[in-house]
Protein backbone atom coordinates (compact mmCIF):
# COMPACT_ATOMS: atom_id res chain seq x y z
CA UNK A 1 12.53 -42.60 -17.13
CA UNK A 2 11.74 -45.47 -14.89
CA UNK A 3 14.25 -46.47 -12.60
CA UNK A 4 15.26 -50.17 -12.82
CA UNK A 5 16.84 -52.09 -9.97
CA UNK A 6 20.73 -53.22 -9.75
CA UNK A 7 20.69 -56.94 -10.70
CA UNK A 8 24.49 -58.82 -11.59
CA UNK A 9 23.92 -62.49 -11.04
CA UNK A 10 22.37 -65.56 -12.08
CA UNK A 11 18.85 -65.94 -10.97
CA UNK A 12 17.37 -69.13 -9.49
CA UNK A 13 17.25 -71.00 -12.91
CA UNK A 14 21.02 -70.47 -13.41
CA UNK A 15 20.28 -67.99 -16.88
CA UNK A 16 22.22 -64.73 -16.65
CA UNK A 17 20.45 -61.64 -15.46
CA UNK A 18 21.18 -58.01 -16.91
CA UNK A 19 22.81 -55.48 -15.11
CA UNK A 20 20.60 -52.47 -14.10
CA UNK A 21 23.60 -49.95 -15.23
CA UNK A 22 23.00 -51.64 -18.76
CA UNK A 23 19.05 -50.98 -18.83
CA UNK A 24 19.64 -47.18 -19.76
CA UNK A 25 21.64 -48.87 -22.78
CA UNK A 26 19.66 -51.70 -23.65
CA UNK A 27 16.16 -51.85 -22.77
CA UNK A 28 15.89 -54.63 -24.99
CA UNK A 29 17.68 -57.55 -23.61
CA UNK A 30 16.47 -56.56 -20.25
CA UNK A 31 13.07 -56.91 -21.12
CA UNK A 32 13.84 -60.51 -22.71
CA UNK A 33 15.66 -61.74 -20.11
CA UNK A 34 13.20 -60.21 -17.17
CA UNK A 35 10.41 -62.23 -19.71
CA UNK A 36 12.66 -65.52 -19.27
CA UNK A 37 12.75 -65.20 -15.55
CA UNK A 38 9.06 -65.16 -15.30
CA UNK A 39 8.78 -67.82 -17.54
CA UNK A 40 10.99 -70.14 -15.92
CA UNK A 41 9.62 -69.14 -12.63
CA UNK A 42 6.73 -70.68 -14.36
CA UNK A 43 7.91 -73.81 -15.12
CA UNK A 44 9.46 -73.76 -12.03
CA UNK A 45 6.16 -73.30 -9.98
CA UNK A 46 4.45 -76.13 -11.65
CA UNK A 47 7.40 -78.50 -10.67
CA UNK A 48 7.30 -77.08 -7.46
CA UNK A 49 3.58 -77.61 -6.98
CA UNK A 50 2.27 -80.27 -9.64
CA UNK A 51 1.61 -83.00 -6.91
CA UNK A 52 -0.93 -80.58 -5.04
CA UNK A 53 -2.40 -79.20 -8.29
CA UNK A 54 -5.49 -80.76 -9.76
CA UNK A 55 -5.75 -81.74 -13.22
CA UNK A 56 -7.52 -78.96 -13.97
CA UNK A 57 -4.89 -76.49 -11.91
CA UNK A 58 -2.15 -77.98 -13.93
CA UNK A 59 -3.86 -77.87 -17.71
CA UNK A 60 -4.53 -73.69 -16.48
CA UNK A 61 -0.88 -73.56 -15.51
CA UNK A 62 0.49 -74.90 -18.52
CA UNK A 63 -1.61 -72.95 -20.47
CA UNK A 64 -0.75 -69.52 -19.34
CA UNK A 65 3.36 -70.68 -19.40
CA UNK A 66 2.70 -71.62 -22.79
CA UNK A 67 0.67 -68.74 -23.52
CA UNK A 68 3.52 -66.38 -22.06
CA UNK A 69 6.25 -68.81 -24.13
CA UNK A 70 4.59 -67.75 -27.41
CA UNK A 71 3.48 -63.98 -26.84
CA UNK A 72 7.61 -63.51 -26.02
CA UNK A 73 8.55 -65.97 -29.43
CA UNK A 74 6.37 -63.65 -31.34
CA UNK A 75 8.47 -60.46 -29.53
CA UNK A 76 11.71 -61.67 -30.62
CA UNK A 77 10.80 -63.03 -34.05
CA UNK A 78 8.92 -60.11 -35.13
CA UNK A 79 11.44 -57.52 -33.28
CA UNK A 80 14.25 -58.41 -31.86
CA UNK A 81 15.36 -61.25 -34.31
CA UNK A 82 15.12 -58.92 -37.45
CA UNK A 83 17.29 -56.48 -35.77
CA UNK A 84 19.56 -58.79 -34.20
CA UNK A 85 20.14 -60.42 -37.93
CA UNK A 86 20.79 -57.39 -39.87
CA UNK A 87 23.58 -56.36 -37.03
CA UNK A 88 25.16 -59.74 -36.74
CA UNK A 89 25.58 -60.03 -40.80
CA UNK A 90 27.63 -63.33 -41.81
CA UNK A 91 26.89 -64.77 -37.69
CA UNK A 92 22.89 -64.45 -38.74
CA UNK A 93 22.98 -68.61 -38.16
CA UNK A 94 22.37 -67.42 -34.33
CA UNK A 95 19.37 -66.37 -35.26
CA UNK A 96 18.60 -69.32 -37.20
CA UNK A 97 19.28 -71.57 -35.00
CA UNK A 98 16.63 -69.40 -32.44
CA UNK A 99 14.16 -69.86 -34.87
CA UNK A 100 14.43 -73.33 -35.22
CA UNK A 101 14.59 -74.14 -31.41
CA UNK A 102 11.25 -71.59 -31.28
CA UNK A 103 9.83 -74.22 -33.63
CA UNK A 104 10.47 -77.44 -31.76
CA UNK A 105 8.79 -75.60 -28.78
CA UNK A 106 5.90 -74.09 -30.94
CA UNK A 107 5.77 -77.88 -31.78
CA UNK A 108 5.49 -79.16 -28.26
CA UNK A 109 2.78 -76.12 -26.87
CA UNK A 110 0.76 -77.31 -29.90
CA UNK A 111 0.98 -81.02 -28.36
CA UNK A 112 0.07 -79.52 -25.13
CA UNK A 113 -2.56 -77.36 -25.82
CA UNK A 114 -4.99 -80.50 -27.03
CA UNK A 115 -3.42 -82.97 -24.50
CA UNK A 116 -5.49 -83.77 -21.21
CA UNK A 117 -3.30 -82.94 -17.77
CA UNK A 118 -4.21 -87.08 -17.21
CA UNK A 119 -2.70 -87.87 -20.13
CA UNK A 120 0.49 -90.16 -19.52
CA UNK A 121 2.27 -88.03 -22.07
CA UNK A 122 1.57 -84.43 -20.73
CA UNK A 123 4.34 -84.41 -17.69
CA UNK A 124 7.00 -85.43 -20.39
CA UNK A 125 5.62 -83.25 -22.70
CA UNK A 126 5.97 -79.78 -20.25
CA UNK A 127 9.27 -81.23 -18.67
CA UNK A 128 10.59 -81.44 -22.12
CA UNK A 129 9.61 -78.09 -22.79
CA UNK A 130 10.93 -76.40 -19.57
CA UNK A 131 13.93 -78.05 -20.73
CA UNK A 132 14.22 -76.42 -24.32
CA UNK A 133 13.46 -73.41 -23.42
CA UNK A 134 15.96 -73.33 -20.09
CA UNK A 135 18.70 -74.26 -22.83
CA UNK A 136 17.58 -71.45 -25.42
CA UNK A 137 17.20 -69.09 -22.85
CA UNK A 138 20.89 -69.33 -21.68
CA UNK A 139 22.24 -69.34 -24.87
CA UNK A 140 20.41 -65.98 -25.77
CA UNK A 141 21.30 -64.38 -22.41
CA UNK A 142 24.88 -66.15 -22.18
CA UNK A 143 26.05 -65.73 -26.34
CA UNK A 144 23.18 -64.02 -28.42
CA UNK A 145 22.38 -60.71 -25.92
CA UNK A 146 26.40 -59.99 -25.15
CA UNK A 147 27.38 -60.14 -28.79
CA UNK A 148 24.50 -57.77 -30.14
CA UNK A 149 25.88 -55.67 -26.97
CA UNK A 150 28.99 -55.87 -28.14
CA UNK A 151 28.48 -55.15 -31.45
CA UNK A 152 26.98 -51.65 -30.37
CA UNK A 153 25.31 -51.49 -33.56
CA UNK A 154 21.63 -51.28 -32.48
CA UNK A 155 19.53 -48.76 -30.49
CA UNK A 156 18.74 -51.21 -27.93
CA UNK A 157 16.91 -48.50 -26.14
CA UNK A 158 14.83 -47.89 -28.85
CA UNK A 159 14.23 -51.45 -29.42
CA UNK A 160 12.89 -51.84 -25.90
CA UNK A 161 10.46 -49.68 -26.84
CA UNK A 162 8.96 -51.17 -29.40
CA UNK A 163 9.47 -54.54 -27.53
CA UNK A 164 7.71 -53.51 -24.55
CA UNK A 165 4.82 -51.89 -26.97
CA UNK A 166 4.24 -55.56 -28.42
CA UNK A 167 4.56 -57.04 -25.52
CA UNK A 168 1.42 -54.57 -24.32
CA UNK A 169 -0.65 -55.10 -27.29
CA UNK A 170 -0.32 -58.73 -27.21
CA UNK A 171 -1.66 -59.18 -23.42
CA UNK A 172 -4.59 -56.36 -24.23
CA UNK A 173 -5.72 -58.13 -27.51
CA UNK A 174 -5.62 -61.35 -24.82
CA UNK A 175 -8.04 -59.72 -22.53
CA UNK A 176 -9.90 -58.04 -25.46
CA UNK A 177 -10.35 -61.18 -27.10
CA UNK A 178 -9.64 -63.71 -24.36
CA UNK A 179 -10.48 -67.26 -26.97
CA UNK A 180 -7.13 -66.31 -28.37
């Protein structure tokens, strides 16, 4: 088994970071949450860097964020959402309420994805996004991933399996069929 570091604090975004004792446990919301840092480290590099970027640099930036923003959507609706509904029973409107905030972004990537980086609306558009997903990512990590913990209902372990499976077989259909 792979050893995973020791991490108990907030990382630079302010969202809650898993503790490494916890990863034997629950593979699951570690992998989630390590996918949130890199995707906020995302958003966070093209804020960082958007006034040295080209037009060109910033449409390829936004597209892989975005492209990273739905590959871990379809991860949590199509695993981690099913399982985290059947074990939460009459609180399932967590989940609901995920899916619907998953929409609004789906929403705003689609905007995105045919808007030119000159286009007045394309700054708002990503900063608006950052911002939705910052705000659903701290309420999985801060309410949604303690009470499935909690609940101890799940293989989490097992979960992360299958989560990190998906999470391979989405990024090798992306360089098998790179159009996608």
């Amino acid at each position: 088994m792979p050893s995973f570091p020791q991490l108990n604090h907030r990382n630079a975004s302010g969202a809650a970071v898993t503790t490494g004792a916890a990863l034997t446990h629950d593979r699951a919301t570690f992998l989630l949450t390590a996918e949130h840092a890199t995707i906020l480290q995302m958003f966070t590099e093209y804020k960082r860097r958007k006034y040295l970027f080209s037009n060109a640099q910033k449409k390829s930036l936004v597209q892989q964020t975005c492209r990273l923003l739905a590959w871990h959507s379809q991860v949590e609706e199509q695993l981690f959402y099913p399982a985290a509904r059947a074990a939460l029973h009459k609180r399932g409107h967590l989940i609901d309420e995920a899916l619907v905030e998953h929409a609004s972004c789906n929403a705003l990537i689609a905007h995105l994805d045919v808007t030119p980086a000159d286009h007045p609306l394309f700054e708002a558009r990503f900063k608006v996004l950052a911002d939705y997903v910052a705000l659903h990512f701290a309420e999985e990590e801060d309410n949604l991933f303690p009470l499935i913990r909690a609940l101890g209902t799940l293989n989490l372990n097992a979960l992360g399996d299958q989560i990190l499976a998906l999470q391979h077989a989405l990024r090798d259909e992306a360089i098998t069929n790179p159009t996608h």
